[in-house]
PDB file of N, CA and C in Angstrom:
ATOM      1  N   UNK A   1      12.365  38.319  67.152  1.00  0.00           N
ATOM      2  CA  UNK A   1      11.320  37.688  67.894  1.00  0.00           C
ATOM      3  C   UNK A   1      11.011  36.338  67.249  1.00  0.00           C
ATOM      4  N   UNK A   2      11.507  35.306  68.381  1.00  0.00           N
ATOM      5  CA  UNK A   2      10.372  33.523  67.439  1.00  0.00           C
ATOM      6  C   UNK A   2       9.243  33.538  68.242  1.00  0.00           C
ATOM      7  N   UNK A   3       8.550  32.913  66.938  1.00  0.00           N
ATOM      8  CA  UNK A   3       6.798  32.820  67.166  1.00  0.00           C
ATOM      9  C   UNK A   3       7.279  30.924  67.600  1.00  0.00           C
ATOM     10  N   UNK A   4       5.991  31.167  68.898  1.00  0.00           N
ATOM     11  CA  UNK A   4       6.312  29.398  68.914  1.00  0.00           C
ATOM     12  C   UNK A   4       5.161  29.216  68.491  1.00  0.00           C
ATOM     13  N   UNK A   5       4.079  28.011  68.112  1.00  0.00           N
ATOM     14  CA  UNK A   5       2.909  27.491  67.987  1.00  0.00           C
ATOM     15  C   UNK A   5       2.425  27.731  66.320  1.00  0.00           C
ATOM     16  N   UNK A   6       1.531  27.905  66.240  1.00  0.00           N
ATOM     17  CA  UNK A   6       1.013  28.223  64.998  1.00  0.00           C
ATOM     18  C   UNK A   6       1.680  28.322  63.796  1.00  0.00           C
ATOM     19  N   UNK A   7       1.646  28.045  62.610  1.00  0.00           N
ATOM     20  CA  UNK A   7       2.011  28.849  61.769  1.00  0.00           C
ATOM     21  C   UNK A   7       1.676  29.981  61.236  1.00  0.00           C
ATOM     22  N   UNK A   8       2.531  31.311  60.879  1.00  0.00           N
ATOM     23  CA  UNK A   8       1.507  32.086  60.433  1.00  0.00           C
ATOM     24  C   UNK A   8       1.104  32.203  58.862  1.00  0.00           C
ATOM     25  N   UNK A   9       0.203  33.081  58.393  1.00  0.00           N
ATOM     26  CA  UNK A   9      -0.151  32.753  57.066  1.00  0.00           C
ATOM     27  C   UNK A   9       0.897  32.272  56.052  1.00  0.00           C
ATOM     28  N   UNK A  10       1.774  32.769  55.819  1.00  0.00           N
ATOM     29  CA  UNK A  10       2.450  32.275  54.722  1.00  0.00           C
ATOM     30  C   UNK A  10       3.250  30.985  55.047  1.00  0.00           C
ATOM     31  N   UNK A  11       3.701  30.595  56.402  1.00  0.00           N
ATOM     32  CA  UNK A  11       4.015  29.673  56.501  1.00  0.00           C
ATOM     33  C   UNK A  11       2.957  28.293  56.484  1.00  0.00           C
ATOM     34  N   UNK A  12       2.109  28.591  56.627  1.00  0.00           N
ATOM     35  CA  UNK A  12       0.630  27.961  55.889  1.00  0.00           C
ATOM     36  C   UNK A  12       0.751  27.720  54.019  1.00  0.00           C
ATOM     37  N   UNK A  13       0.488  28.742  53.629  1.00  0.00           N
ATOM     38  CA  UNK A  13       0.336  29.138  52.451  1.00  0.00           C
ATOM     39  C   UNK A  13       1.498  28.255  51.854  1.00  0.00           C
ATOM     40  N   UNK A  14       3.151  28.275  52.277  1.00  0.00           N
ATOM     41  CA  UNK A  14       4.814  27.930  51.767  1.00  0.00           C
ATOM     42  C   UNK A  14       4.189  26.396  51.890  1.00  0.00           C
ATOM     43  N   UNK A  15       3.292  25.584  53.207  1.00  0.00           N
ATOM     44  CA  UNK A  15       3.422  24.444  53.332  1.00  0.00           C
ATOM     45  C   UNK A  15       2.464  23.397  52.354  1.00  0.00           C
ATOM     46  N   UNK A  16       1.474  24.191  52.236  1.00  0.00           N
ATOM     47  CA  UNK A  16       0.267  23.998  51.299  1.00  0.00           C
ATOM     48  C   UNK A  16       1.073  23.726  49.914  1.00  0.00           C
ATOM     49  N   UNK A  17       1.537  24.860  49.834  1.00  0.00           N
ATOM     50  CA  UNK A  17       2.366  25.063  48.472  1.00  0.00           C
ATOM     51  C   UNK A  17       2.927  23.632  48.107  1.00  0.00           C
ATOM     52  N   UNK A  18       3.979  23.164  49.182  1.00  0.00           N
ATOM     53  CA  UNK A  18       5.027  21.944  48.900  1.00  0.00           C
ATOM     54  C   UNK A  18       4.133  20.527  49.040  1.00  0.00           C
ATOM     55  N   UNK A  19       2.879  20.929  49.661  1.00  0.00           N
ATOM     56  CA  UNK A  19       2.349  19.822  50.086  1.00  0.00           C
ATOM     57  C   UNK A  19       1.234  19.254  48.783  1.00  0.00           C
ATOM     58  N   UNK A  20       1.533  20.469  47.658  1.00  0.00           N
ATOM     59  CA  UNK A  20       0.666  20.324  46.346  1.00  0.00           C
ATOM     60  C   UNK A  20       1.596  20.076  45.286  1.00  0.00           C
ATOM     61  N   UNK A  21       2.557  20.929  45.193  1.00  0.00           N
ATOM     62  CA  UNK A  21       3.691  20.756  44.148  1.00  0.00           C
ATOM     63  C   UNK A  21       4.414  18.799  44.516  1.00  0.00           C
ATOM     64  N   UNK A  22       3.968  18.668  45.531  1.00  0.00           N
ATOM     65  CA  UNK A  22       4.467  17.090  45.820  1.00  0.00           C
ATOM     66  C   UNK A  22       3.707  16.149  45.146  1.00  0.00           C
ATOM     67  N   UNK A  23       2.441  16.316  45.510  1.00  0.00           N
ATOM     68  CA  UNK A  23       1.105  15.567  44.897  1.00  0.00           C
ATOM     69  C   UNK A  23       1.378  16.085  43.177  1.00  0.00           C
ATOM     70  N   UNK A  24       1.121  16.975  43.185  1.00  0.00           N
ATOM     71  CA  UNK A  24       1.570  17.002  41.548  1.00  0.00           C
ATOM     72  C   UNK A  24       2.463  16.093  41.088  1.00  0.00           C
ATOM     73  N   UNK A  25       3.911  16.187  41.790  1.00  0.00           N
ATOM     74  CA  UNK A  25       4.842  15.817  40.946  1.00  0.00           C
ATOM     75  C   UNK A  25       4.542  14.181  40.732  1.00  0.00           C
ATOM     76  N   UNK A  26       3.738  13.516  42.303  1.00  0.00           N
ATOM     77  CA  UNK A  26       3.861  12.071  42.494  1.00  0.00           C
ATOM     78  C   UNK A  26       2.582  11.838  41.236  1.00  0.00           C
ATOM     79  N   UNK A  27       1.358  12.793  40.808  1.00  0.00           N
ATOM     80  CA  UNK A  27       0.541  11.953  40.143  1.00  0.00           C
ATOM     81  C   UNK A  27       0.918  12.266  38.899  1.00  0.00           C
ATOM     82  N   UNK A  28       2.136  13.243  38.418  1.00  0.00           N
ATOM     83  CA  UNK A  28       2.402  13.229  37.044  1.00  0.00           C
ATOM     84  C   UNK A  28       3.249  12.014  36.914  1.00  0.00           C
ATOM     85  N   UNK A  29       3.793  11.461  37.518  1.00  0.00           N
ATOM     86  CA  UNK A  29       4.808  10.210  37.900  1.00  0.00           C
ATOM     87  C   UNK A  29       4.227   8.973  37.455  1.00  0.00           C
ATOM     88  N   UNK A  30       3.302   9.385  38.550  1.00  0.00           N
ATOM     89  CA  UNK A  30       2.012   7.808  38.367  1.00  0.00           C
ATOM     90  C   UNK A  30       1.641   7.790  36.966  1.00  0.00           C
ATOM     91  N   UNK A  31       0.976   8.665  36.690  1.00  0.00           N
ATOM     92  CA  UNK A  31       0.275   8.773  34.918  1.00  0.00           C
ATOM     93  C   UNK A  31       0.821   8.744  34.034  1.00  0.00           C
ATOM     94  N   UNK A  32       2.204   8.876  34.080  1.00  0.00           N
ATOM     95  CA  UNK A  32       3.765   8.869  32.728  1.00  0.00           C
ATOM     96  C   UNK A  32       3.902   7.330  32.536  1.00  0.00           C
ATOM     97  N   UNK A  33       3.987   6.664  34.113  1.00  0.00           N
ATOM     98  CA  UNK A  33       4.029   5.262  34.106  1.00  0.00           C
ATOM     99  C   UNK A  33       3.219   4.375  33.798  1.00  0.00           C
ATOM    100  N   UNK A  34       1.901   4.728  34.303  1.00  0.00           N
ATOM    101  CA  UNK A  34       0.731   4.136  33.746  1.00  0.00           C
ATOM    102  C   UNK A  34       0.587   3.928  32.025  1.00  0.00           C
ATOM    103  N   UNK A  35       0.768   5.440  31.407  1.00  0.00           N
ATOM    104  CA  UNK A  35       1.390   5.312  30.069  1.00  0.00           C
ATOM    105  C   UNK A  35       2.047   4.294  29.505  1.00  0.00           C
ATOM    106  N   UNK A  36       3.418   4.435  29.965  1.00  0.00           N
ATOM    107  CA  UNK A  36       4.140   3.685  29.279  1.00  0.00           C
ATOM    108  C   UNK A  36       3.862   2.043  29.351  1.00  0.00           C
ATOM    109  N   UNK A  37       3.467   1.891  30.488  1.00  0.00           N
ATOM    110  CA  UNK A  37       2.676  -0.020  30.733  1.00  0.00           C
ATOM    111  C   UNK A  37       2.288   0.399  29.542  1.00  0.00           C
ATOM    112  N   UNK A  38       0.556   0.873  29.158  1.00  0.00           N
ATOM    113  CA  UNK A  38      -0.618   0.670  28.475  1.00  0.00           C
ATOM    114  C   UNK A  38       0.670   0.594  26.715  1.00  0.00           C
ATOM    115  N   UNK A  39       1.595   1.200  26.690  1.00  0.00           N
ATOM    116  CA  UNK A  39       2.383   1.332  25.294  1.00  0.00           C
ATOM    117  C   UNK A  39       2.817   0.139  25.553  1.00  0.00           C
ATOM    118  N   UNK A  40       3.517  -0.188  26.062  1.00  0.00           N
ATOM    119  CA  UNK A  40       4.300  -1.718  26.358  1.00  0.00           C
ATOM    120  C   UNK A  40       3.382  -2.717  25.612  1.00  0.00           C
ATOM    121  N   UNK A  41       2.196  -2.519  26.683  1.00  0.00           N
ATOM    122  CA  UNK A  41       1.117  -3.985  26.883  1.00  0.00           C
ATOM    123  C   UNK A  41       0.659  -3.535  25.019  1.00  0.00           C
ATOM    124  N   UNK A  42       0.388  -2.451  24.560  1.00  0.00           N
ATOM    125  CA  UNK A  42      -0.305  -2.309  23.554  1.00  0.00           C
ATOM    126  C   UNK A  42       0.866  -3.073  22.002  1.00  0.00           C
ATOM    127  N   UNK A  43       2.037  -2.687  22.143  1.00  0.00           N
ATOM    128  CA  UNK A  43       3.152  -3.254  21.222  1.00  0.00           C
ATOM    129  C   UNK A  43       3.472  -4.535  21.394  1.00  0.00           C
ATOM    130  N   UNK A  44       3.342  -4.886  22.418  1.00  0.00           N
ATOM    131  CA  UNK A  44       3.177  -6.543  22.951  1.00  0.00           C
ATOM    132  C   UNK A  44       1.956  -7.000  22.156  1.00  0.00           C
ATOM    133  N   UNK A  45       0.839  -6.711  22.259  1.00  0.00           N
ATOM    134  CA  UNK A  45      -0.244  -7.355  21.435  1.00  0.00           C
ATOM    135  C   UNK A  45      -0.009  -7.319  20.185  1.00  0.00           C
ATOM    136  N   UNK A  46       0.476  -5.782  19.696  1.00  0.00           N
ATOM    137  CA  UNK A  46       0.763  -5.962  18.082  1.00  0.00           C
ATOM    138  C   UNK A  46       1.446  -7.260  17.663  1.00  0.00           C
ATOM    139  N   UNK A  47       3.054  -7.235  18.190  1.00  0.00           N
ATOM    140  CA  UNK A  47       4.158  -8.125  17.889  1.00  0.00           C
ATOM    141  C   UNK A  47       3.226  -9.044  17.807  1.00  0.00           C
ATOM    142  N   UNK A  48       2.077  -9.772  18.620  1.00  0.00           N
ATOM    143  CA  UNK A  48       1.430 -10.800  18.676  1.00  0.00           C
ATOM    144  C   UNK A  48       0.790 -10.882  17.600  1.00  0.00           C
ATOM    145  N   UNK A  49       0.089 -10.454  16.959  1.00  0.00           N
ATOM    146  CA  UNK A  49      -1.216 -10.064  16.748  1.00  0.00           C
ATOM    147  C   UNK A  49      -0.390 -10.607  15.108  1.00  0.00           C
ATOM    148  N   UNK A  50       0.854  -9.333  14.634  1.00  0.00           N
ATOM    149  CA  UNK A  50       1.508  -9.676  13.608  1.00  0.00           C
ATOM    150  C   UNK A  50       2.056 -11.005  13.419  1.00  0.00           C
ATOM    151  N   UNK A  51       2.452 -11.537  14.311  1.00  0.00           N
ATOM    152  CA  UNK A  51       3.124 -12.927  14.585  1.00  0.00           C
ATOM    153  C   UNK A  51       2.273 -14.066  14.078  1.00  0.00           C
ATOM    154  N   UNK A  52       0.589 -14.117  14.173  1.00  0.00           N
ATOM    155  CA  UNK A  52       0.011 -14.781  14.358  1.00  0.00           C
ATOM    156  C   UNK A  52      -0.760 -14.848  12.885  1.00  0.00           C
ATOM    157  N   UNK A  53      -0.781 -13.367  12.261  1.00  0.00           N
ATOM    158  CA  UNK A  53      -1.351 -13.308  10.803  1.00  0.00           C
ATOM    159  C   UNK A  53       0.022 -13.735   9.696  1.00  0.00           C
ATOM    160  N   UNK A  54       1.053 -13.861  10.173  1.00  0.00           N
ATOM    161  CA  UNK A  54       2.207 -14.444   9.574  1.00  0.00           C
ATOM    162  C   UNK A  54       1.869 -15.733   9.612  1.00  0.00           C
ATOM    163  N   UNK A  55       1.833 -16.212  10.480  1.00  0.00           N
ATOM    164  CA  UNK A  55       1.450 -18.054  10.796  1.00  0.00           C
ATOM    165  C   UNK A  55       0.477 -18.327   9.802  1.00  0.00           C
ATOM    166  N   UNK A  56      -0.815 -17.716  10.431  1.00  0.00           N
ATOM    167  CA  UNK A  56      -1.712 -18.315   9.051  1.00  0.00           C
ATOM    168  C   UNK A  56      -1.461 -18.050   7.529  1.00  0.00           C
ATOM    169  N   UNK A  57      -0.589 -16.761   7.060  1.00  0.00           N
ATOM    170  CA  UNK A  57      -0.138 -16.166   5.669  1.00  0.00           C
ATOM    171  C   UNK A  57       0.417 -18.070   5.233  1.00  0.00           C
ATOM    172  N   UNK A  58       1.760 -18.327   6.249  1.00  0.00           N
ATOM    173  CA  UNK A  58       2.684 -18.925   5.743  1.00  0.00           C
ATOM    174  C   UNK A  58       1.729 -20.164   5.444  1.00  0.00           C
ATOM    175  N   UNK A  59       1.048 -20.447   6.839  1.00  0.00           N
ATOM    176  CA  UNK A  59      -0.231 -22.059   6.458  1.00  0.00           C
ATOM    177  C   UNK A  59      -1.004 -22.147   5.321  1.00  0.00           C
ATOM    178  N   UNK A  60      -1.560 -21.070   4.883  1.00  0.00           N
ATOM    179  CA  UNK A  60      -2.330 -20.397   3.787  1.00  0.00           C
ATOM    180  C   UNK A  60      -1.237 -21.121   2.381  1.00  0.00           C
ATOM    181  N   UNK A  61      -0.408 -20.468   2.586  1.00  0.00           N
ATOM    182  CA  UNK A  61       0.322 -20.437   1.471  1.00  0.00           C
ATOM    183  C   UNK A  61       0.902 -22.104   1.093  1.00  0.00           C
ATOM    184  N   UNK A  62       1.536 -22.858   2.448  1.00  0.00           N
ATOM    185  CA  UNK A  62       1.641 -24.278   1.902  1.00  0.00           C
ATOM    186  C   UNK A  62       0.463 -25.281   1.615  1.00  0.00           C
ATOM    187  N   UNK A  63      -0.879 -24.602   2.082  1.00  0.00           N
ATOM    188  CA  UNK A  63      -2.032 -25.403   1.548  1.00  0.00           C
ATOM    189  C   UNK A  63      -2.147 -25.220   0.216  1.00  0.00           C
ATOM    190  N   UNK A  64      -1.626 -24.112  -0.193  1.00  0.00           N
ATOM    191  CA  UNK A  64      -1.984 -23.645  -1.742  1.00  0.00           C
ATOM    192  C   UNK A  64      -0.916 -24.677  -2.371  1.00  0.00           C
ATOM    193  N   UNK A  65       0.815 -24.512  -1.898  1.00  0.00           N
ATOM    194  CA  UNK A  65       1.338 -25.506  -2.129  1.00  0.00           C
ATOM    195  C   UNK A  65       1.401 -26.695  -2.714  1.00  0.00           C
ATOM    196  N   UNK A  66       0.420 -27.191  -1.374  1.00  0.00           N
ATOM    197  CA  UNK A  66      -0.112 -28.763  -1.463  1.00  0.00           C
ATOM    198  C   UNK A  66      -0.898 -28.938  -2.257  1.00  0.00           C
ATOM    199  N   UNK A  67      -1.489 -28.380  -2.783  1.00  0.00           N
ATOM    200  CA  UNK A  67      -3.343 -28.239  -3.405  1.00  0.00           C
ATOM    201  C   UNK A  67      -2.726 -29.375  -4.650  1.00  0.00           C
ATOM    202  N   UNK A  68      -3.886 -30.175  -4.999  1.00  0.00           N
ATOM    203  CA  UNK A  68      -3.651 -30.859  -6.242  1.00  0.00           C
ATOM    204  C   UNK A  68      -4.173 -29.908  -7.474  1.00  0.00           C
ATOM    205  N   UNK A  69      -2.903 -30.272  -8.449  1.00  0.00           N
ATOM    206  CA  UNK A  69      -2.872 -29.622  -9.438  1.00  0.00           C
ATOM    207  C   UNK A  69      -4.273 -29.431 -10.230  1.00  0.00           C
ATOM    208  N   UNK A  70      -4.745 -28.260 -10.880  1.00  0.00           N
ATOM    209  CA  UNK A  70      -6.392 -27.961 -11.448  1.00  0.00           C
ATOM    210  C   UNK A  70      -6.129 -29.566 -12.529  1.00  0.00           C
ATOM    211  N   UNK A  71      -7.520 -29.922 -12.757  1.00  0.00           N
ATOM    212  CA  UNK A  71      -8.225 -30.673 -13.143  1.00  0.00           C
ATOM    213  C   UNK A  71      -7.845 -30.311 -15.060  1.00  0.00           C
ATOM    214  N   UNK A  72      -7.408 -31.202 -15.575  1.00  0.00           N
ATOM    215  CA  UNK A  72      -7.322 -30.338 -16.975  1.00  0.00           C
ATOM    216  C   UNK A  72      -8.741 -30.276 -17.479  1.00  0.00           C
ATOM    217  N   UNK A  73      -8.647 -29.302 -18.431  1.00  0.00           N
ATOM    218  CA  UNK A  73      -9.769 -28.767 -18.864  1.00  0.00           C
ATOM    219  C   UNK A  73     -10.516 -30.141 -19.974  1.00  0.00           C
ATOM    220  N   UNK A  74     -11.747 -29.885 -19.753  1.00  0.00           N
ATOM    221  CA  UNK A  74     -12.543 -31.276 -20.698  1.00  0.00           C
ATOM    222  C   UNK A  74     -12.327 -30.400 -21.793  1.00  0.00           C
ATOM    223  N   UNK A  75     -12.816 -31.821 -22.865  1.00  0.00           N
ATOM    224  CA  UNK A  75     -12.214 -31.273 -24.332  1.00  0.00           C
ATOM    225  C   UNK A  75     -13.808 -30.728 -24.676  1.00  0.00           C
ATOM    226  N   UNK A  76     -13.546 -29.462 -25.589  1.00  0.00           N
ATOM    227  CA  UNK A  76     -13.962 -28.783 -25.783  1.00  0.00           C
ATOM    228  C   UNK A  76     -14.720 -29.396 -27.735  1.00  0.00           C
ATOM    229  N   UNK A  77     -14.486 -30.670 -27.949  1.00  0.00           N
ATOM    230  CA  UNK A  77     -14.483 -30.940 -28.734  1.00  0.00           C
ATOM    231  C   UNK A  77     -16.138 -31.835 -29.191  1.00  0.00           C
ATOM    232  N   UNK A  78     -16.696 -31.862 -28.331  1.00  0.00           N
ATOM    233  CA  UNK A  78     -18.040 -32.315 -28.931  1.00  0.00           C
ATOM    234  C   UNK A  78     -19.154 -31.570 -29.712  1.00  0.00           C
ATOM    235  N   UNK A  79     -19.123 -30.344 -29.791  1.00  0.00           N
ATOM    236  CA  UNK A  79     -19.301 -29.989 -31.228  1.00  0.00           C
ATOM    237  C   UNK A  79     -18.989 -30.111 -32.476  1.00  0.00           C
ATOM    238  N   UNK A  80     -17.477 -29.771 -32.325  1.00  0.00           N
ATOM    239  CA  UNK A  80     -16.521 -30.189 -33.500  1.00  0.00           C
ATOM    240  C   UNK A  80     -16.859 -31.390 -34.318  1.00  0.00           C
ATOM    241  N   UNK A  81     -16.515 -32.154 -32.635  1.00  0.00           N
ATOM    242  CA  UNK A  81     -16.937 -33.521 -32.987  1.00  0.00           C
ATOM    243  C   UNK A  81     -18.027 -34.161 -33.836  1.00  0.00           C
ATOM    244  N   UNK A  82     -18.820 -33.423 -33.584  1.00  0.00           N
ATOM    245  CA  UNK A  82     -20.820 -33.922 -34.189  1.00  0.00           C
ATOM    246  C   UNK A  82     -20.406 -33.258 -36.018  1.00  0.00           C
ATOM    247  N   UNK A  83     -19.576 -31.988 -35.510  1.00  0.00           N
ATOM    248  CA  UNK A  83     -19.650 -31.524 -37.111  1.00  0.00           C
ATOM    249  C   UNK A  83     -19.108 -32.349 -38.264  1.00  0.00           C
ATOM    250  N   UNK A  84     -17.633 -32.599 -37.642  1.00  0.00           N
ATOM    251  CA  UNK A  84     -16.598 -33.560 -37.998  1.00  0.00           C
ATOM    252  C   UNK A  84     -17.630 -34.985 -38.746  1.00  0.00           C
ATOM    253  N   UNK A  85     -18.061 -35.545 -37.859  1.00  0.00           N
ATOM    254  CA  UNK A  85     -18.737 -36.655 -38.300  1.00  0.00           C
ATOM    255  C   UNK A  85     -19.438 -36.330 -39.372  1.00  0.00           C
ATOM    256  N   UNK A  86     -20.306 -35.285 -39.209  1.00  0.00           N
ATOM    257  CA  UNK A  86     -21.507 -35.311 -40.022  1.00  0.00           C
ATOM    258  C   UNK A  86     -20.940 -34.912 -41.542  1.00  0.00           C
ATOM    259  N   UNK A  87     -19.505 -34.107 -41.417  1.00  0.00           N
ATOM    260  CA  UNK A  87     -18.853 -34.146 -42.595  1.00  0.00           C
ATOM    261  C   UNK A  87     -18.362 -35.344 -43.135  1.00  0.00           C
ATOM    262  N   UNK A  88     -17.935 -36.251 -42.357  1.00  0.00           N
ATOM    263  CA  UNK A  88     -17.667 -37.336 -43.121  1.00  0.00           C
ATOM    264  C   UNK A  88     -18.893 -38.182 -43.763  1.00  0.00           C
ATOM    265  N   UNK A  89     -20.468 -38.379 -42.570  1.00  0.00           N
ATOM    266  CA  UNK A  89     -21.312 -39.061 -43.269  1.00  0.00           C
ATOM    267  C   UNK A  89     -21.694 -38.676 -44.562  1.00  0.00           C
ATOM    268  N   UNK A  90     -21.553 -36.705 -44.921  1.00  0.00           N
ATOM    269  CA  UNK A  90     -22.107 -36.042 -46.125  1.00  0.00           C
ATOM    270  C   UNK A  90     -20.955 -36.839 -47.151  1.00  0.00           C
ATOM    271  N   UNK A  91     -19.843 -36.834 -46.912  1.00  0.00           N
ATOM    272  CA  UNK A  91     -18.615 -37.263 -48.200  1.00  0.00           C
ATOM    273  C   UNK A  91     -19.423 -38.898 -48.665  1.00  0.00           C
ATOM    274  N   UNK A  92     -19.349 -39.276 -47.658  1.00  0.00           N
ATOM    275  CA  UNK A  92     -19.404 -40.870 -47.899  1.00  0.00           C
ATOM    276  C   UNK A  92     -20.489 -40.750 -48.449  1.00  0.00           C
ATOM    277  N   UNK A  93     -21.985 -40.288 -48.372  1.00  0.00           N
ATOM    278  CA  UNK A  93     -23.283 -39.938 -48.836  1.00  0.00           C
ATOM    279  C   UNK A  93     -23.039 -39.823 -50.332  1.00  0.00           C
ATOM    280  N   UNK A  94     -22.391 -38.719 -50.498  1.00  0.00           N
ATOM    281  CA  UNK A  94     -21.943 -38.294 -51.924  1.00  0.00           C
ATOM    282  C   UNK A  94     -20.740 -39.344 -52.784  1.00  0.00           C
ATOM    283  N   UNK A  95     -20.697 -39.897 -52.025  1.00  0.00           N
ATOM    284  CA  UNK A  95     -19.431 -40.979 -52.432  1.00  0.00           C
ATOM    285  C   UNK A  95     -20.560 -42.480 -53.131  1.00  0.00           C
ATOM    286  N   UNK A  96     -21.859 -42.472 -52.292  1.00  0.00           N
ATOM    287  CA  UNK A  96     -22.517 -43.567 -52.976  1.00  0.00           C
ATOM    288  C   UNK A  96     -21.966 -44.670 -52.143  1.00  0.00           C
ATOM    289  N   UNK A  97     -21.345 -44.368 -51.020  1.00  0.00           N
ATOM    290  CA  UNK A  97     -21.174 -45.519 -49.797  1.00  0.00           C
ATOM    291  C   UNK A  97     -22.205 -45.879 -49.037  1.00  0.00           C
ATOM    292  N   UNK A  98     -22.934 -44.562 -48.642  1.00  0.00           N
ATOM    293  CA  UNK A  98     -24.292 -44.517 -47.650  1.00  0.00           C
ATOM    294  C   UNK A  98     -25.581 -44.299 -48.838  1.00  0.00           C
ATOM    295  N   UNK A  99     -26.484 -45.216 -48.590  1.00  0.00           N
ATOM    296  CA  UNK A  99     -27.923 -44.733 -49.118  1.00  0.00           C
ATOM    297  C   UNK A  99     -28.644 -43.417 -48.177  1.00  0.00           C
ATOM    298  N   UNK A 100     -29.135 -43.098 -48.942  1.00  0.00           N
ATOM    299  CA  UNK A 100     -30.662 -42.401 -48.487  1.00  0.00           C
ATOM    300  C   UNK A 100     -30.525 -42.832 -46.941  1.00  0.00           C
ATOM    301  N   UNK A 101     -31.066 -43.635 -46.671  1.00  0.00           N
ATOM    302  CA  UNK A 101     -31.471 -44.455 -45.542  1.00  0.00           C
ATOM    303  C   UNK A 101     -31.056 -44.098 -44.191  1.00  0.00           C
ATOM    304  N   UNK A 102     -29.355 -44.957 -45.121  1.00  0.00           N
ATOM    305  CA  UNK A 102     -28.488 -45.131 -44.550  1.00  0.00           C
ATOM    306  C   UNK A 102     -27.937 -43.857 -43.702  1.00  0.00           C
ATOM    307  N   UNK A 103     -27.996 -42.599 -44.413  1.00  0.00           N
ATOM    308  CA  UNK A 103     -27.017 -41.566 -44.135  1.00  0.00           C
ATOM    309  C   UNK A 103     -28.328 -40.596 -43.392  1.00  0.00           C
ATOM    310  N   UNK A 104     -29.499 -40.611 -43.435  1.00  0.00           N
ATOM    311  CA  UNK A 104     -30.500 -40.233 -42.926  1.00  0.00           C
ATOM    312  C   UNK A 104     -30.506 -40.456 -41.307  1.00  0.00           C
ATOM    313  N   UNK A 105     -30.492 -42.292 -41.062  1.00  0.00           N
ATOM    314  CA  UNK A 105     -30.627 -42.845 -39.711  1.00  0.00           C
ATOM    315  C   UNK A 105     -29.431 -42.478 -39.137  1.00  0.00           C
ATOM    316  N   UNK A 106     -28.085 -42.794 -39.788  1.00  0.00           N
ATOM    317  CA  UNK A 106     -27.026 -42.219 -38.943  1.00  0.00           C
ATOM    318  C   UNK A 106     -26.603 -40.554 -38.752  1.00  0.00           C
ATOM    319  N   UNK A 107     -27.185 -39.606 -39.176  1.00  0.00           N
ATOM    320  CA  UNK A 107     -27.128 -38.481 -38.971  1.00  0.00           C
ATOM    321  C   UNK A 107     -28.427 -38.676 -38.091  1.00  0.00           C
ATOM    322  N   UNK A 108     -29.664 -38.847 -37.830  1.00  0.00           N
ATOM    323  CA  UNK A 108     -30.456 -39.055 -36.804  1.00  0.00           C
ATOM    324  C   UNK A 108     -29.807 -39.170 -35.469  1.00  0.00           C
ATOM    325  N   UNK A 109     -28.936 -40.453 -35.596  1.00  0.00           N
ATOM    326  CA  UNK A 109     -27.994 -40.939 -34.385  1.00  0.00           C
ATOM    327  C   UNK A 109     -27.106 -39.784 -33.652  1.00  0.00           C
ATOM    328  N   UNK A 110     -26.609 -39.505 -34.635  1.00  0.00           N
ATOM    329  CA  UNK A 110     -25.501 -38.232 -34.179  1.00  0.00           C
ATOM    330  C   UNK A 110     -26.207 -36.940 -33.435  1.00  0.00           C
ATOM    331  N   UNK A 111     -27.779 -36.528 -33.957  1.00  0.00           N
ATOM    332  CA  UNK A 111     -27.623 -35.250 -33.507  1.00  0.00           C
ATOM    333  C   UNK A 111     -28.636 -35.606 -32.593  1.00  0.00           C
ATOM    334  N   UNK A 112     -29.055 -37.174 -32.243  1.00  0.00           N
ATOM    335  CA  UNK A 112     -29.945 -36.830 -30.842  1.00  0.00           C
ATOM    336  C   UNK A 112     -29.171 -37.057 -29.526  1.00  0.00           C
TER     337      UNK A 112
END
């Protein structure tokens, strides 16, 4: 016997079936792809991103390059210096080169 018109239940049920397992398959499709863009677009920014902290590393680095050489260090010698002297005014003092006075005012000089 063929049935004309209708479907009956399961031929309902069989069509439902294909008409879901389809939609499934098309939005697991869609969303795999969507994926893989967002990975693409996301490794694309890295490559960038790395590309660009290289640039400034390398700029960084020939400014350092360029940089004028440090300043040499000032001499460390004006203490020394004041001592130094004041040893020589004491010799000469004791030597009977410098008076009293003499070796008084110029040690004055030195340590103001």
């Amino acid at each position: 016997m063929l049935r004309r018109g209708r479907p009956g239940l399961i031929g309902m049920a069989a069509r439902t079936a294909v008409v879901a397992g389809t939609a499934t398959a098309v939005s697991g499709n869609v969303q795999r792809r969507q994926q893989a863009r967002a990975n693409e677009q996301y490794q694309q920014e890295a490559y960038e991103a790395q590309a660009q902290q290289d640039a400034m590393d390398a700029a960084a680095a020939r400014a350092v390059a360029n940089a004028a050489p440090p300043a040499p260090p000032a001499p460390a010698a004006p203490a020394d210096d004041v001592t130094s002297k004041l040893t020589q005014l004491a010799s000469l003092h004791s030597q009977g080169i410098l008076s009293d006075a003499e070796f008084a005012s110029a040690k004055a000089k030195l340590l103001s």
